[in-house]
Protein backbone atom coordinates (compact mmCIF):
# COMPACT_ATOMS: atom_id res chain seq x y z
CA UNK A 1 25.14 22.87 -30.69
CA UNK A 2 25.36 24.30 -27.63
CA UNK A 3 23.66 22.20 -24.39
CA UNK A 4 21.37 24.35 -22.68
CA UNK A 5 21.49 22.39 -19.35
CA UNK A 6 23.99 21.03 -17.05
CA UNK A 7 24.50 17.15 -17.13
CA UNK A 8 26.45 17.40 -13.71
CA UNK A 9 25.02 16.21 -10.46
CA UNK A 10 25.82 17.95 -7.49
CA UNK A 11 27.44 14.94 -5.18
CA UNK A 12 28.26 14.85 -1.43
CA UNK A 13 30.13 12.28 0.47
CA UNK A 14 29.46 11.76 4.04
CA UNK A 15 30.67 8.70 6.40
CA UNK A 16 28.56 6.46 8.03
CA UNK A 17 28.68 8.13 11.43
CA UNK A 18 27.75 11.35 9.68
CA UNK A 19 24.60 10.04 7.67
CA UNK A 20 23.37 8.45 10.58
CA UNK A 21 23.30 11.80 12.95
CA UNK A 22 22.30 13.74 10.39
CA UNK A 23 19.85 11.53 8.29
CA UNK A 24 16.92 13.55 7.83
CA UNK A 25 18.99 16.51 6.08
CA UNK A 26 21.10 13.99 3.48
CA UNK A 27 17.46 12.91 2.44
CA UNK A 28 16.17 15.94 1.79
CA UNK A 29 19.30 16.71 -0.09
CA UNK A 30 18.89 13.83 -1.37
CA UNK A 31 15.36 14.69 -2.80
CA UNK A 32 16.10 17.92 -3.75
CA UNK A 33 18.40 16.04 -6.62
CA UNK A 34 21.57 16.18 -5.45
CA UNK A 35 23.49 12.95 -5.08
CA UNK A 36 25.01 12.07 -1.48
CA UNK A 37 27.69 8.96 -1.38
CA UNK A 38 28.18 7.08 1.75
CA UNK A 39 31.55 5.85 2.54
CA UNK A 40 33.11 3.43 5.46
CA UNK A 41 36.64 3.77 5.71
CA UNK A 42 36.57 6.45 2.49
CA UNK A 43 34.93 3.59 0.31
CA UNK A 44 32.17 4.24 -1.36
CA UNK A 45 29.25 1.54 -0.19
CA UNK A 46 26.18 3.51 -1.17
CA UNK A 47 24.35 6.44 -2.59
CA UNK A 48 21.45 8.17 -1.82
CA UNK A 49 19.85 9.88 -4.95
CA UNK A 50 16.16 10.99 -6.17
CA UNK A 51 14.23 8.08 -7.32
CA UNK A 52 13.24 8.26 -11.12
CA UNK A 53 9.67 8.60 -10.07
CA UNK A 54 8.80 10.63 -7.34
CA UNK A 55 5.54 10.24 -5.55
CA UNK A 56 5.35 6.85 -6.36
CA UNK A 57 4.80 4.73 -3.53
CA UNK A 58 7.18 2.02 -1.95
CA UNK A 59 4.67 -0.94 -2.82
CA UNK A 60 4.46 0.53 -6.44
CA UNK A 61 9.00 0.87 -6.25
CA UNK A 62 8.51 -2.63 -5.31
CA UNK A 63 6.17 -3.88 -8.33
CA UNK A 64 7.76 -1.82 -10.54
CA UNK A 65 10.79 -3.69 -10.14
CA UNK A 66 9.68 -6.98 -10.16
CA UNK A 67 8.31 -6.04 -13.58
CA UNK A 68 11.58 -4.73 -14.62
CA UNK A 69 13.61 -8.61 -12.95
CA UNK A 70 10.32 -10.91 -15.30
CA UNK A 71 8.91 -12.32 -11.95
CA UNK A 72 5.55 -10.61 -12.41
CA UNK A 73 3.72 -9.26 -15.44
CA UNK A 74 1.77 -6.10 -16.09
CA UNK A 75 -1.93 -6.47 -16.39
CA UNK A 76 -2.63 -6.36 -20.08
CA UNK A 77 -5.88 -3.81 -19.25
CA UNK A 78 -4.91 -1.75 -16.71
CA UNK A 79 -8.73 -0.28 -16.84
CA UNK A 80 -10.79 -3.26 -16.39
CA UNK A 81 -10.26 -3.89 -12.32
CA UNK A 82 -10.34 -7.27 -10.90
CA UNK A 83 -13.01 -9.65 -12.60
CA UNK A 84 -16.80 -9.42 -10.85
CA UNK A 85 -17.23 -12.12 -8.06
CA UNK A 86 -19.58 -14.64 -9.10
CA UNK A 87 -21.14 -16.25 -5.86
CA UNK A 88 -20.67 -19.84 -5.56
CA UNK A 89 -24.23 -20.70 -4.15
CA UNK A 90 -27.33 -19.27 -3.06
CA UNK A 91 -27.30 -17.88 0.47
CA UNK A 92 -30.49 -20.22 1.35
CA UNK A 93 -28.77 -23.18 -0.11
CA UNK A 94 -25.34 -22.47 2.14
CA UNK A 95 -27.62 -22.07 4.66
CA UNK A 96 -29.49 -25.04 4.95
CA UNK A 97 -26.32 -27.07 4.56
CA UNK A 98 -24.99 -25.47 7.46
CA UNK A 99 -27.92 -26.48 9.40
CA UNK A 100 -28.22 -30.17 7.77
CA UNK A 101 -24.32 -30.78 8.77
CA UNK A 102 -25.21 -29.51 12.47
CA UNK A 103 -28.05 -31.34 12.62
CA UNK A 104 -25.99 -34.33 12.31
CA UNK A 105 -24.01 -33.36 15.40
């Protein structure tokens, strides 16, 4: 079998100091796939990498991983949209209780 791809990520590591001059280029490296470690005192605190879904936005990051922790659930019909609105009263009954309570005033 012979692997017809790479399973090595290209990695940088760049200080603190470094990262934080130059921010803008280590995230474009970043999204361009390669993998950019971010040391303090040559230890490794984080890593900037290419999410696993690009073009998703943060709000859906966010969701998404609230899913993945079981504090929300997926909607079980994605399709169907919120349910309709169903009005609570008439408009001419709202409004002549508005005008009975300030007619008690």
């Amino acid at each position: 079998m012979v692997a017809t791809c790479s399973y090595l990520v290209a990695t940088r590591v760049v200080g603190i100091k470094e990262l934080k001059n130059h921010l803008s280029e280590y995230v474009r490296i970043a999204a361009q796939g390669e993998v950019v470690l971010v040391t303090d005192r040559d230890r490794v605190v984080a890593e900037l990498r290419e999410p696993h879904h690009p073009g998703v936005t943060a709000h859906g990051m966010l969701l998404a991983d609230l899913v993945q922790q079981g504090v929300v659930r997926p909607a079980l019909f994605a399709d169907a949209g919120p349910p309709p609105r169903m009005p609570i009263a008439a408009t001419e009954v709202l409004l002549a209780e508005l005008a009975a309570d300030r007619s008690d005033r």
